[in-house]
PDB file of N, CA and C in Angstrom:
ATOM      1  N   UNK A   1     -50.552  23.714  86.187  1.00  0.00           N
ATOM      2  CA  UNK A   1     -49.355  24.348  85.677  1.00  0.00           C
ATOM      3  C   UNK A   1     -48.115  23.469  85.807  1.00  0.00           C
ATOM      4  N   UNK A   2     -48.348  22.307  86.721  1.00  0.00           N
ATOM      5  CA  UNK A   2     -47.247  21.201  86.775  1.00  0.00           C
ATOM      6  C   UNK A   2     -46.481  21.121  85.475  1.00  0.00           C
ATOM      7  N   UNK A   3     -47.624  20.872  84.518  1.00  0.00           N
ATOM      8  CA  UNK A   3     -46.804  20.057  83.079  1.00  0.00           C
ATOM      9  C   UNK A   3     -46.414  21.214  82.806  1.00  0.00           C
ATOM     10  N   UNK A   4     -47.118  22.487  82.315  1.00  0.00           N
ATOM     11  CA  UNK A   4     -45.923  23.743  81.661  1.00  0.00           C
ATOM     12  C   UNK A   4     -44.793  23.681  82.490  1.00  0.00           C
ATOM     13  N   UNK A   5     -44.829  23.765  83.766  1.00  0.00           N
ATOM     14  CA  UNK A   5     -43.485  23.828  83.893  1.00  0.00           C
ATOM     15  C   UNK A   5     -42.498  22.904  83.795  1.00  0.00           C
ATOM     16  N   UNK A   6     -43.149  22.008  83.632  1.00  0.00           N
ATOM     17  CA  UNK A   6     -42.343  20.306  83.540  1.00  0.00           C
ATOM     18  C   UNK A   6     -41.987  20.887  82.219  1.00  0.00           C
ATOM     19  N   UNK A   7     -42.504  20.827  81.133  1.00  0.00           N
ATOM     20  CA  UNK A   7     -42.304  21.223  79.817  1.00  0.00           C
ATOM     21  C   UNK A   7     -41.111  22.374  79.788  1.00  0.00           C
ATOM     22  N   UNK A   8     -41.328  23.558  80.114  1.00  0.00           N
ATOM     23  CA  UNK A   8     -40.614  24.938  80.098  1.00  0.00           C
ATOM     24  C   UNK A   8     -39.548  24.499  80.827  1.00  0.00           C
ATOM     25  N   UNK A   9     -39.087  23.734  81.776  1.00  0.00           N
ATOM     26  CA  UNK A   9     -37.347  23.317  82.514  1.00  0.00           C
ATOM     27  C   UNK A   9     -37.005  22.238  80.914  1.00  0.00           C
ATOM     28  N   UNK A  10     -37.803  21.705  80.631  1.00  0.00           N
ATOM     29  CA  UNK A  10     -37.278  20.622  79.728  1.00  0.00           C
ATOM     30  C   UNK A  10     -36.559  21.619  78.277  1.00  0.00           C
ATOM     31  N   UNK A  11     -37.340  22.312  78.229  1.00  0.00           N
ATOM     32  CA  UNK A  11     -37.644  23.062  77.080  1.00  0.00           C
ATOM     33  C   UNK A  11     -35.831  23.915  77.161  1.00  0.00           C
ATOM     34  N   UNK A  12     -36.033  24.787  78.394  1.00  0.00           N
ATOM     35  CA  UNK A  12     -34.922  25.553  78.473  1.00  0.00           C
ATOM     36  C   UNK A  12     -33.725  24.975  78.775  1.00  0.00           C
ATOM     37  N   UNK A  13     -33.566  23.692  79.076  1.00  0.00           N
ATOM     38  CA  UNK A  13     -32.935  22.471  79.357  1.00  0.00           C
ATOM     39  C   UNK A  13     -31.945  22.497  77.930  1.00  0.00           C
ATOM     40  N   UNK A  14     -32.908  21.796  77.485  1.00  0.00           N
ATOM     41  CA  UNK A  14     -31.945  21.733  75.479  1.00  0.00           C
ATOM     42  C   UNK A  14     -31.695  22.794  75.083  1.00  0.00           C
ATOM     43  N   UNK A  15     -32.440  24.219  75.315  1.00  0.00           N
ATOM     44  CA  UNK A  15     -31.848  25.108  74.511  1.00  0.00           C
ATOM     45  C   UNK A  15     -30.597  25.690  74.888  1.00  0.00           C
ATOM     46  N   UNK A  16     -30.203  25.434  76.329  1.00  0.00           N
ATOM     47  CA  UNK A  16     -29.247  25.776  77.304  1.00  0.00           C
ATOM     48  C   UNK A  16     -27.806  24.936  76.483  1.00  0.00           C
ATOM     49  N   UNK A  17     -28.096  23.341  76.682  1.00  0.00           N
ATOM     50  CA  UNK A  17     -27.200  22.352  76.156  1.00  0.00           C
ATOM     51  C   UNK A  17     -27.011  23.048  74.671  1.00  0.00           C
ATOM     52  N   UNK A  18     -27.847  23.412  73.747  1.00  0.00           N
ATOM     53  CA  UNK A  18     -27.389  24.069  72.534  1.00  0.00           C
ATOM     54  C   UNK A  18     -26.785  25.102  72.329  1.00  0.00           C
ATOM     55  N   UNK A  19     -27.025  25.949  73.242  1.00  0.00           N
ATOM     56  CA  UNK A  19     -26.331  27.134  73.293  1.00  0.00           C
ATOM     57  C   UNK A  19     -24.963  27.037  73.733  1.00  0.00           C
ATOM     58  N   UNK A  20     -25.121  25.839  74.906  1.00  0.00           N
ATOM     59  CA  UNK A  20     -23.578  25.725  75.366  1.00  0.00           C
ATOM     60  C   UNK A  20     -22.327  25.184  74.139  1.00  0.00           C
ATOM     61  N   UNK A  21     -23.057  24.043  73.667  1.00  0.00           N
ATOM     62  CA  UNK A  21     -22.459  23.618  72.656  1.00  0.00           C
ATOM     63  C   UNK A  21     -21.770  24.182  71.316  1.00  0.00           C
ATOM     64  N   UNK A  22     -22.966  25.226  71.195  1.00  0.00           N
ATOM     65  CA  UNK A  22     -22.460  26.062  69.774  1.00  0.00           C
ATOM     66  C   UNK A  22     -21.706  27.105  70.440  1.00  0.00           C
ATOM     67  N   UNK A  23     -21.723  27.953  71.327  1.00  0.00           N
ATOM     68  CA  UNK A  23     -20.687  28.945  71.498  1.00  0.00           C
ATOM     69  C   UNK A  23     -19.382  27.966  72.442  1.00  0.00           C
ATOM     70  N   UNK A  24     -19.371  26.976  72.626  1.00  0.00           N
ATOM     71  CA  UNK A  24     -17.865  26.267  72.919  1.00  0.00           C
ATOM     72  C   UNK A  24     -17.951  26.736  74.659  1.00  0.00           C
ATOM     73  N   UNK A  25     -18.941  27.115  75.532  1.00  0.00           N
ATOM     74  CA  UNK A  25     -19.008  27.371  76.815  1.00  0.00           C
ATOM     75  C   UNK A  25     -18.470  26.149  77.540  1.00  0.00           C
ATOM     76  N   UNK A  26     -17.445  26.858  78.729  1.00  0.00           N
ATOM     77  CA  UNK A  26     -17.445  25.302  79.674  1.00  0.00           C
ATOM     78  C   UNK A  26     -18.404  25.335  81.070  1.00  0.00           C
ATOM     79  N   UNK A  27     -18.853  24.250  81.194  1.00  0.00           N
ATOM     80  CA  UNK A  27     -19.514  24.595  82.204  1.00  0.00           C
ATOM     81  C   UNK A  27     -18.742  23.875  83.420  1.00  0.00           C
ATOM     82  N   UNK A  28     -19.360  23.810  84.754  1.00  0.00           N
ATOM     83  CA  UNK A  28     -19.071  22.844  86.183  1.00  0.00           C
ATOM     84  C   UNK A  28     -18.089  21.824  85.754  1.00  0.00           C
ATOM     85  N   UNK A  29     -18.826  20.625  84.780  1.00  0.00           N
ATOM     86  CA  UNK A  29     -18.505  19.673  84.793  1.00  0.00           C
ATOM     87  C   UNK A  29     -17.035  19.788  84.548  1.00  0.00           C
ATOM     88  N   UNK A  30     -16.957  20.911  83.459  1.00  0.00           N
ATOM     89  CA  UNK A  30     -15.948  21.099  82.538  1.00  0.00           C
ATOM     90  C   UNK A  30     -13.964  21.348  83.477  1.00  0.00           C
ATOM     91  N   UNK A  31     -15.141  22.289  84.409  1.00  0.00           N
ATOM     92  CA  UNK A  31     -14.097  23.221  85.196  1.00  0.00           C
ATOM     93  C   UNK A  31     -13.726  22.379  86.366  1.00  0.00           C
ATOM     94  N   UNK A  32     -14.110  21.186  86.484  1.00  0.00           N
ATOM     95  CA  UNK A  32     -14.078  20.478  87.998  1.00  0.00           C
ATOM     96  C   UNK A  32     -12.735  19.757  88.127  1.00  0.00           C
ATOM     97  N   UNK A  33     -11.743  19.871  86.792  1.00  0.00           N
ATOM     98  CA  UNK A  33     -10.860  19.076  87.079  1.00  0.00           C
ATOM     99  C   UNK A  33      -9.886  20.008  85.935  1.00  0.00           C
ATOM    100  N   UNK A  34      -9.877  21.245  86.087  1.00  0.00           N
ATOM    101  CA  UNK A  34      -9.478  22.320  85.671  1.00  0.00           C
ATOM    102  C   UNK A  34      -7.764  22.466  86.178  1.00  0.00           C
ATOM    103  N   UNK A  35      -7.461  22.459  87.164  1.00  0.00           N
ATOM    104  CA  UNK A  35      -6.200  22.154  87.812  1.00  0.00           C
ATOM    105  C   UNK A  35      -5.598  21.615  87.719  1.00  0.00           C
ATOM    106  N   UNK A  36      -5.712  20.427  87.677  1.00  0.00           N
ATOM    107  CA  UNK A  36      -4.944  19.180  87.402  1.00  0.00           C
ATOM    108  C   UNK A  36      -4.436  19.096  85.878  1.00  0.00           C
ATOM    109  N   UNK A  37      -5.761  20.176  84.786  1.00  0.00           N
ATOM    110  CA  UNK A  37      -5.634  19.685  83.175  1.00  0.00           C
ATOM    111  C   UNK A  37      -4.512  21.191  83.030  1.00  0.00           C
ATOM    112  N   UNK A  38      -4.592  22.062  83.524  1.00  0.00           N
ATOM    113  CA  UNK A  38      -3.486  23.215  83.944  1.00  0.00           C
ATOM    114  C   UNK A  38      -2.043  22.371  83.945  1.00  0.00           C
ATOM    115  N   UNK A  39      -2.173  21.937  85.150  1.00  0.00           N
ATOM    116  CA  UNK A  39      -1.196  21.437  85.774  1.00  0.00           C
ATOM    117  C   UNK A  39      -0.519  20.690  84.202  1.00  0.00           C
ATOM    118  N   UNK A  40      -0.840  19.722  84.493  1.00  0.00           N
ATOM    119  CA  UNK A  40      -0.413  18.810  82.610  1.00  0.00           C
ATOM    120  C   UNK A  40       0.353  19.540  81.682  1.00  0.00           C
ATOM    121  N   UNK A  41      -0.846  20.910  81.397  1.00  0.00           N
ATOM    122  CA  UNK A  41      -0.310  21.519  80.272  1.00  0.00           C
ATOM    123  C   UNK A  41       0.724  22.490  80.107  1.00  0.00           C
ATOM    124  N   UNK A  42       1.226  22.629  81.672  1.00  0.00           N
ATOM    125  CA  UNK A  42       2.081  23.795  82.247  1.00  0.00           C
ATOM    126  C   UNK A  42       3.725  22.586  82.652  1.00  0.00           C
ATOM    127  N   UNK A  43       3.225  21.420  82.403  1.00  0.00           N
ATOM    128  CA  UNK A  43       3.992  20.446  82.671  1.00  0.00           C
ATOM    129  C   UNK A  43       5.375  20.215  81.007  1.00  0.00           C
ATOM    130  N   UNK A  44       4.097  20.138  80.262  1.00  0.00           N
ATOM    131  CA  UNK A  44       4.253  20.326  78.604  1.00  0.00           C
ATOM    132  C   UNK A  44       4.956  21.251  77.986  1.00  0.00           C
ATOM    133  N   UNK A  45       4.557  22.502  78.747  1.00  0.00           N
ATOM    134  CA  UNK A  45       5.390  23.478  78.467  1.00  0.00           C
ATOM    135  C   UNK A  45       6.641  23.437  78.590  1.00  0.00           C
ATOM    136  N   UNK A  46       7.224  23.034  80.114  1.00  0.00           N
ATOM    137  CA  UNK A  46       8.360  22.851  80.022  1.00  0.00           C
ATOM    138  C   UNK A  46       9.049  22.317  79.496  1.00  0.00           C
ATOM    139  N   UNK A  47       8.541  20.897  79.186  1.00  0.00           N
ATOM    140  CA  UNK A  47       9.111  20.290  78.242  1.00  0.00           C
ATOM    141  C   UNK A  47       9.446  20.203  76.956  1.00  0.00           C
ATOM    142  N   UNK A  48       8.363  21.331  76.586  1.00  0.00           N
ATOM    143  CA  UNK A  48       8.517  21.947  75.156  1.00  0.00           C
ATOM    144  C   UNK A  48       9.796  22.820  75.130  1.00  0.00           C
ATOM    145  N   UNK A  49       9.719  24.015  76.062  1.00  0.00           N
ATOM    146  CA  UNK A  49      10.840  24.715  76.440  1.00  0.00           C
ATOM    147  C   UNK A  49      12.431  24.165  76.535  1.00  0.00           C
ATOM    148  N   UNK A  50      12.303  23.110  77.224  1.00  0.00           N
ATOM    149  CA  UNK A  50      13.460  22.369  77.439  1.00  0.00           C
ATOM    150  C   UNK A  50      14.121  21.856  75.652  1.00  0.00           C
ATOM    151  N   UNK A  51      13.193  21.370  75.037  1.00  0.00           N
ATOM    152  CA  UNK A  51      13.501  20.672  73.908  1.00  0.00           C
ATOM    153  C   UNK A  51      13.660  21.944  73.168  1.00  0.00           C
ATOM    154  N   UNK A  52      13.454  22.979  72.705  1.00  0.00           N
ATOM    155  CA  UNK A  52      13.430  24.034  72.524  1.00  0.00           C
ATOM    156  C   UNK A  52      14.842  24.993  72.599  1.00  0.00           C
ATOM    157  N   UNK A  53      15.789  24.417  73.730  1.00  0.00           N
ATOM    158  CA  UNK A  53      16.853  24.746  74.168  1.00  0.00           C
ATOM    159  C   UNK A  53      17.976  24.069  73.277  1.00  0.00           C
ATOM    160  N   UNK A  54      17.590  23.032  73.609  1.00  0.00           N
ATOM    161  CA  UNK A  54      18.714  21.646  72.567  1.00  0.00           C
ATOM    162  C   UNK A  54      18.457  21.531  71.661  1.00  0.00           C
ATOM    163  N   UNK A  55      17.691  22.059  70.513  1.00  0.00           N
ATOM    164  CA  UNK A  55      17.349  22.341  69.456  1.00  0.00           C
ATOM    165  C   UNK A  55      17.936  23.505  68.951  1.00  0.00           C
ATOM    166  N   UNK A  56      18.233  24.641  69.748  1.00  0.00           N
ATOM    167  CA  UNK A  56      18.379  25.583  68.876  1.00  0.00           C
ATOM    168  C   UNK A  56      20.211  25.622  68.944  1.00  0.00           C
ATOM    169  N   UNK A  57      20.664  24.699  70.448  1.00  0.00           N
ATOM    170  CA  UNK A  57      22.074  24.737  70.655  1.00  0.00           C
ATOM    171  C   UNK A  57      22.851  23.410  69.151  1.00  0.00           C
ATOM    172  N   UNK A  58      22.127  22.425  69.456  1.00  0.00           N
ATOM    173  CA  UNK A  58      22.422  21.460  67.940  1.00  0.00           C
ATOM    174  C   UNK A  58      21.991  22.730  66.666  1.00  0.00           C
ATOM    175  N   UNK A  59      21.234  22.919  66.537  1.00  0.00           N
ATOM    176  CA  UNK A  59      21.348  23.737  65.262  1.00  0.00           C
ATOM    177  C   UNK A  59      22.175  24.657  65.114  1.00  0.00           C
ATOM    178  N   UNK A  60      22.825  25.576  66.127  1.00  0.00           N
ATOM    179  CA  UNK A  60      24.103  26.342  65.802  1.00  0.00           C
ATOM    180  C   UNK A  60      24.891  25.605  65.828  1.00  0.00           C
ATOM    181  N   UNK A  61      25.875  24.610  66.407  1.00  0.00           N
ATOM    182  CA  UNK A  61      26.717  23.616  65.966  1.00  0.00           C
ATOM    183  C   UNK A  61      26.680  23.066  64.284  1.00  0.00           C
ATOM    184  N   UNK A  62      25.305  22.957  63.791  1.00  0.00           N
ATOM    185  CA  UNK A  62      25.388  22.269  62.509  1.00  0.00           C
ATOM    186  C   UNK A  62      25.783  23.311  61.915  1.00  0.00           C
ATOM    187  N   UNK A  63      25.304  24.611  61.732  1.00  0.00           N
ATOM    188  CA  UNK A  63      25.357  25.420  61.104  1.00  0.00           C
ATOM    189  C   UNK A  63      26.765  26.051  61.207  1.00  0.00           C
ATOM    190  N   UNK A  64      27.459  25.815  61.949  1.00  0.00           N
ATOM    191  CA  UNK A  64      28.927  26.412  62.145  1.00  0.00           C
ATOM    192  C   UNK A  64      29.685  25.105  61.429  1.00  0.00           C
ATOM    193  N   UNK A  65      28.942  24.040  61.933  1.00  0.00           N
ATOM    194  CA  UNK A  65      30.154  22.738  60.580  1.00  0.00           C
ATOM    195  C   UNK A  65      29.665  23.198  59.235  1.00  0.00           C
ATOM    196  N   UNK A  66      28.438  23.473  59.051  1.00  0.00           N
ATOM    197  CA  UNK A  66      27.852  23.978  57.850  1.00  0.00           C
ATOM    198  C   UNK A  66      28.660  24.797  57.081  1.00  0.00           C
ATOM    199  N   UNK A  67      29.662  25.794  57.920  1.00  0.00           N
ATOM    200  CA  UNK A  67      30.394  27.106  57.405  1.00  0.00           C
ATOM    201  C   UNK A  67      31.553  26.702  57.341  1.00  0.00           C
ATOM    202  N   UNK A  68      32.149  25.474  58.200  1.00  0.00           N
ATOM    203  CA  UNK A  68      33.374  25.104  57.516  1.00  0.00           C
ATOM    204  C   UNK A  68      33.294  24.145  56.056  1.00  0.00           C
ATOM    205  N   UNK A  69      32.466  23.616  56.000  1.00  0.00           N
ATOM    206  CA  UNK A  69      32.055  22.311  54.900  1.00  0.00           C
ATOM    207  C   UNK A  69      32.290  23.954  53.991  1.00  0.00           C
ATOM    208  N   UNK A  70      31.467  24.809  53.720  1.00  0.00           N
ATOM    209  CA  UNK A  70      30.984  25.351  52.839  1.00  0.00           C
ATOM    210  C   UNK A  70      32.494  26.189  52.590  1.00  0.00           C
ATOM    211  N   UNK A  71      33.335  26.763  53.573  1.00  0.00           N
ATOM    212  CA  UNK A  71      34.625  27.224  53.253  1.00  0.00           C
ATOM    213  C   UNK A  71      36.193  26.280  52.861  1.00  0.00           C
ATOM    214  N   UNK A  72      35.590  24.401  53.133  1.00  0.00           N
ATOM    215  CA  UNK A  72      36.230  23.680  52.339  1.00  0.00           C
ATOM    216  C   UNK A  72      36.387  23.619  51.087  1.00  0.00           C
ATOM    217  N   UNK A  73      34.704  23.543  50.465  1.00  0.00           N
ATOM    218  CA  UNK A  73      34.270  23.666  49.238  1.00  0.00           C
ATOM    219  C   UNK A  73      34.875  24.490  48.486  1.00  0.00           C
ATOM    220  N   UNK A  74      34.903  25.981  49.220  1.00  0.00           N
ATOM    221  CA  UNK A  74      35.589  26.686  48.121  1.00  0.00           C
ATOM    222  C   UNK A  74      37.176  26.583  47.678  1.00  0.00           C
ATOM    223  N   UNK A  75      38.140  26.292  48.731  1.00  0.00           N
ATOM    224  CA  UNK A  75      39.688  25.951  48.023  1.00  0.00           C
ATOM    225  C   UNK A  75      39.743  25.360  47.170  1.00  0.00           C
TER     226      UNK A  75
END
């Protein structure tokens, strides 16, 4: 029964790796440095946030020269 079971771990082996693959599962390997890839992306955020801030403060500035340009125009 050696080889069936040599066979049947091999067997359930790939179908495991396929299954993982097609439904997008993470496994061990995946999760072992899970913290650190957190960490990064929680890092990003802020920085998104931050840029996010000065973006929307420059865009009301333009948009208020925007309203004088546009109330020049009309005299």
């Amino acid at each position: 029964m050696k080889g069936f079971d040599s066979y049947m771990g091999k067997y359930l082996d790939r179908r495991m790796k396929l299954l993982i693959d097609e439904w997008d599962l993470a496994t061990r390997n995946d999760l072992g440095d899970f913290t650190s890839r957190l960490s990064t992306l929680e890092d990003e955020a802020r920085k998104i946030s931050s840029y996010e801030v000065g973006a929307t403060v420059k865009l009301a500035e333009l948009e208020k020269r925007m309203q004088v340009v546009k109330e020049v125009k009309k005299r």
